[in-house]
Protein backbone atom coordinates (compact mmCIF):
# COMPACT_ATOMS: atom_id res chain seq x y z
CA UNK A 1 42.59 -55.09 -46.57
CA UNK A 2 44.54 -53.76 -49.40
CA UNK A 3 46.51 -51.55 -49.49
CA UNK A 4 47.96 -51.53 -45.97
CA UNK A 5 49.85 -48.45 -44.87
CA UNK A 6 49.97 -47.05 -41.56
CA UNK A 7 52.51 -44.26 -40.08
CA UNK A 8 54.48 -43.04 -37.18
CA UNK A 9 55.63 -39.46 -36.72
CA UNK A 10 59.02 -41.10 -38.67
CA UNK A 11 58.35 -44.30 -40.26
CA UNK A 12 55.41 -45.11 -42.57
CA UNK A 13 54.67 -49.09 -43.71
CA UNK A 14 53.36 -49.45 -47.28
CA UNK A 15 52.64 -52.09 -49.81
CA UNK A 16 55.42 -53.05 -51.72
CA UNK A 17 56.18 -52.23 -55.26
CA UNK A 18 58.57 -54.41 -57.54
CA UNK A 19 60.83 -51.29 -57.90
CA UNK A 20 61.43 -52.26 -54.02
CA UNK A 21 63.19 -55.13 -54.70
CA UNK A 22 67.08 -53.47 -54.70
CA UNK A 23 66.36 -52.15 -51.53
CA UNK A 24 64.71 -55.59 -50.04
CA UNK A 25 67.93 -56.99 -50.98
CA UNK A 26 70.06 -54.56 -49.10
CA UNK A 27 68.52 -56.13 -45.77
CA UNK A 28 67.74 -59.71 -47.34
CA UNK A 29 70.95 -60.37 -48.76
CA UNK A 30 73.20 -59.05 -46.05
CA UNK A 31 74.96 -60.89 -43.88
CA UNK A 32 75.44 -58.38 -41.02
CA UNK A 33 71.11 -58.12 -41.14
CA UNK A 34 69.79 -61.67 -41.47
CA UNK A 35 72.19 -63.06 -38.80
CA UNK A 36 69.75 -63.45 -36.21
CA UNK A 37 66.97 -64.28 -38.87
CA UNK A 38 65.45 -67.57 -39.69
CA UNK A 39 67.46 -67.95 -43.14
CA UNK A 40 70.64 -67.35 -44.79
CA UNK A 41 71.23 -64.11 -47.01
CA UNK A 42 68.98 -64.67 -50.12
CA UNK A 43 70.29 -63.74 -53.58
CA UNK A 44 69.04 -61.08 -55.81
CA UNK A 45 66.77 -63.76 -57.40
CA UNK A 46 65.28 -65.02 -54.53
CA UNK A 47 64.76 -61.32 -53.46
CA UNK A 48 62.83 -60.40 -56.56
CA UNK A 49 60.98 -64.04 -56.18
CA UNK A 50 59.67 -62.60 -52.47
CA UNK A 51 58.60 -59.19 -53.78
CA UNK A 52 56.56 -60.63 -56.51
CA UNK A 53 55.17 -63.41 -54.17
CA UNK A 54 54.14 -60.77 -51.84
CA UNK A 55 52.36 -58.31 -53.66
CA UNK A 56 50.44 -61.11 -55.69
CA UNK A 57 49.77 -62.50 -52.55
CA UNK A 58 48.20 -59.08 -51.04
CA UNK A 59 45.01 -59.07 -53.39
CA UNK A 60 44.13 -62.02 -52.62
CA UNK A 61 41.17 -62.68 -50.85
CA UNK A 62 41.02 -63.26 -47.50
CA UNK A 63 44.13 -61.95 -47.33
CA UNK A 64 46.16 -64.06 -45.21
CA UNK A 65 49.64 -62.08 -45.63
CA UNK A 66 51.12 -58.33 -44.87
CA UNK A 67 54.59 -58.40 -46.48
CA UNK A 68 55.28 -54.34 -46.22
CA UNK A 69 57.76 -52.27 -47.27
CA UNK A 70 59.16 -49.91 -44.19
CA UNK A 71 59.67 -46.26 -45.05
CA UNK A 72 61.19 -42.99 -43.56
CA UNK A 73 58.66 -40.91 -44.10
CA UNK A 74 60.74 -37.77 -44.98
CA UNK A 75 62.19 -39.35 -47.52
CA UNK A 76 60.26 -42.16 -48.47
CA UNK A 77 63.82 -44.45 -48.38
CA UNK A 78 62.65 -48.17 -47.90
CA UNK A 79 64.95 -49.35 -44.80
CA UNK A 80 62.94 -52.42 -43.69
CA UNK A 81 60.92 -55.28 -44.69
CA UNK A 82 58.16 -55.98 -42.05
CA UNK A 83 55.27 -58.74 -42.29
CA UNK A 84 51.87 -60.04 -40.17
CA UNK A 85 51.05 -63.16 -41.44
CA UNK A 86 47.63 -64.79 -40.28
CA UNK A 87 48.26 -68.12 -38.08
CA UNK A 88 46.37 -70.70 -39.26
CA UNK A 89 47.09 -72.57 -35.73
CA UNK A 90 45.21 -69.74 -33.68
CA UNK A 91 41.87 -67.98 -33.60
CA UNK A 92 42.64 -64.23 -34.90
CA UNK A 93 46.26 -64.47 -34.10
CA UNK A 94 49.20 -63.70 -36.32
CA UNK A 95 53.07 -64.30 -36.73
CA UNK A 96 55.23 -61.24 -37.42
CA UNK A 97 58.47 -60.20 -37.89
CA UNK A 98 60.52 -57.50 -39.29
CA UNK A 99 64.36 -56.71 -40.80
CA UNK A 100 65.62 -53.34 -40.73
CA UNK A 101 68.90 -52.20 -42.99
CA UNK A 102 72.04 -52.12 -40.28
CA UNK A 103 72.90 -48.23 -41.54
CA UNK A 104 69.37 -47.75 -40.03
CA UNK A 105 70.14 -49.57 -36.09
CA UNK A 106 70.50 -48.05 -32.91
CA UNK A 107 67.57 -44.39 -33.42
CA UNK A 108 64.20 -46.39 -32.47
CA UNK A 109 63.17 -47.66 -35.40
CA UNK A 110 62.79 -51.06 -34.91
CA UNK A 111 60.17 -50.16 -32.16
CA UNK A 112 58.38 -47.14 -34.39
CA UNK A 113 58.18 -50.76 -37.00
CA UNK A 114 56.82 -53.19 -34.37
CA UNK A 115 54.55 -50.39 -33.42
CA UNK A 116 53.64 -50.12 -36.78
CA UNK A 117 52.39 -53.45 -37.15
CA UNK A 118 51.34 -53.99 -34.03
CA UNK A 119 49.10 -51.20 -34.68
CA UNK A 120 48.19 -52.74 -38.10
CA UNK A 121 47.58 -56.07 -36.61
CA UNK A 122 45.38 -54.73 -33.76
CA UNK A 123 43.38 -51.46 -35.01
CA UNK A 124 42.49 -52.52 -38.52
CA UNK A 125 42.54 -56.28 -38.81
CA UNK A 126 40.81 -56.65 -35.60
CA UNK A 127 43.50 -59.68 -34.42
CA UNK A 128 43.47 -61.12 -30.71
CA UNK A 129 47.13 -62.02 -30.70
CA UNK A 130 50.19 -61.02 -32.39
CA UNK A 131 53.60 -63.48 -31.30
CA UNK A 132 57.19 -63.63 -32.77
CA UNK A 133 60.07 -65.02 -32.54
CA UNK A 134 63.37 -64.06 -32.54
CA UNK A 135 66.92 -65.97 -31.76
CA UNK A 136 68.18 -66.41 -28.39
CA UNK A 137 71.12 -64.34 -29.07
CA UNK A 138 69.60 -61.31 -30.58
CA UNK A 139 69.29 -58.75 -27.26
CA UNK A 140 68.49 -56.00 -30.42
CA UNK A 141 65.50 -57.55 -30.68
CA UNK A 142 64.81 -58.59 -27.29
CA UNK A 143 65.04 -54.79 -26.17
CA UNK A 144 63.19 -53.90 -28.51
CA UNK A 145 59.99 -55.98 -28.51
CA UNK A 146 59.84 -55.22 -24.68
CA UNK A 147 59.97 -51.30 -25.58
CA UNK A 148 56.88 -51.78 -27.54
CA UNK A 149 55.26 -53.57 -24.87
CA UNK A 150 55.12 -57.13 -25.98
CA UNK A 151 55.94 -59.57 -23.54
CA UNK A 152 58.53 -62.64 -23.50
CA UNK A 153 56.70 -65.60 -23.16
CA UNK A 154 59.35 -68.32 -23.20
CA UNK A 155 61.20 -70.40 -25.82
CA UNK A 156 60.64 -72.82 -28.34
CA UNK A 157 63.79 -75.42 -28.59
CA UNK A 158 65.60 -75.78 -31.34
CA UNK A 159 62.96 -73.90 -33.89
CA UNK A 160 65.07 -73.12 -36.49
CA UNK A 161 67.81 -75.19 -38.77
CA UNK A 162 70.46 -72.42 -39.61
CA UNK A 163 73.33 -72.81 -41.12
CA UNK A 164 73.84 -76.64 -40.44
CA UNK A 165 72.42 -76.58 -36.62
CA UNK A 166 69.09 -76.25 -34.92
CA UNK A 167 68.87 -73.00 -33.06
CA UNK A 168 66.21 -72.03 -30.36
CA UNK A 169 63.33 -69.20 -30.75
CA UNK A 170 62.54 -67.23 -28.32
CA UNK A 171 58.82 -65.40 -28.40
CA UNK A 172 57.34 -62.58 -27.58
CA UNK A 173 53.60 -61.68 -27.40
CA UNK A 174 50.89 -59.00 -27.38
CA UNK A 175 47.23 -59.56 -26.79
CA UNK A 176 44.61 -56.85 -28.33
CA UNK A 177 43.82 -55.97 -24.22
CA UNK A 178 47.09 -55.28 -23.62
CA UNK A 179 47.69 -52.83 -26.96
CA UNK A 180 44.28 -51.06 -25.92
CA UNK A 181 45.63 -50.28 -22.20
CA UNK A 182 49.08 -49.97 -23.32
CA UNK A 183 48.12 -47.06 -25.63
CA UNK A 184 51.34 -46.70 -27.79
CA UNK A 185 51.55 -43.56 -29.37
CA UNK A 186 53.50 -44.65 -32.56
């Protein structure tokens, strides 16, 4: 499916554009936003390398990766980076994950994103099951996969190699059944 947008009353996701790639870097190269994420701030470079990777890699076909761009609608300011990415490991299943910029924390808008792509995931790519994971220390997150209705489903030890140690994951889950009863009204 391409393009991919979808929108809340607040938040919109979009494809992204290589004039997005200053604003990826805001969240992708801060400190203060990737410290619970799988990877140390990435340079401007490395930015620029991901934006271009991901919007080659959305015409391809099947599309096997949603690397979106998350917008305030009123404005149409990108202040997150948000991606479903098929898992080859399970039947109609998909990873995701999302970054928001820290100016942006603390007024719902992490759960308007998973929402977003939870919506995404379910209504228009027709997926089973949509996991993440996120580290064992980031309540943020915690609180707000719950608020969207995904479930914790346990941990997977020592996941992720971050800056020189091995750090647990811990994941959280929604099933297409439970998005259909749950009826989020993003």
């Amino acid at each position: 499916m391409h393009p991919a947008q979808r929108f809340s009353s607040r938040l919109g996701v979009r494809e992204l554009t290589l004039e997005d790639a200053e604003a990826v870097f805001a969240i992708y190269g801060s400190p203060k936003a990737t410290e619970h994420l799988s990877f140390e701030p990435r340079t401007r470079d490395q930015v620029a390398h991901i934006v271009a990777r991901s919007i080659a890699s959305a015409t391809t076909n099947p599309r096997s990766e949603y690397a979106l761009a998350v917008v305030e609608r009123e404005t149409t300011n990108l202040i997150g980076f948000g991606r479903i990415a098929m898992d080859p490991h399970q039947q109609h299943a998909a990873t995701f994950g999302f970054a928001l910029r820290p100016d942006t924390w603390g007024v719902g808008f992490g759960v308007e994103t998973v929402r977003l792509l939870l919506g995404l995931g379910f209504e228009e790519l027709d997926l089973h099951r949509i996991w993440g994971a996120r580290s064992p220390l980031n309540e943020a997150s915690a609180k707000t996969m719950l608020a969207a209705g995904m479930v914790e489903e346990g941990t997977i030890r020592e996941h992720i190699f971050k800056a020189g140690q091995w750090r647990d994951s811990v994941v959280h889950a929604m099933l297409d059944r439970e998005w259909a009863t749950a009826a989020p009204s993003v």
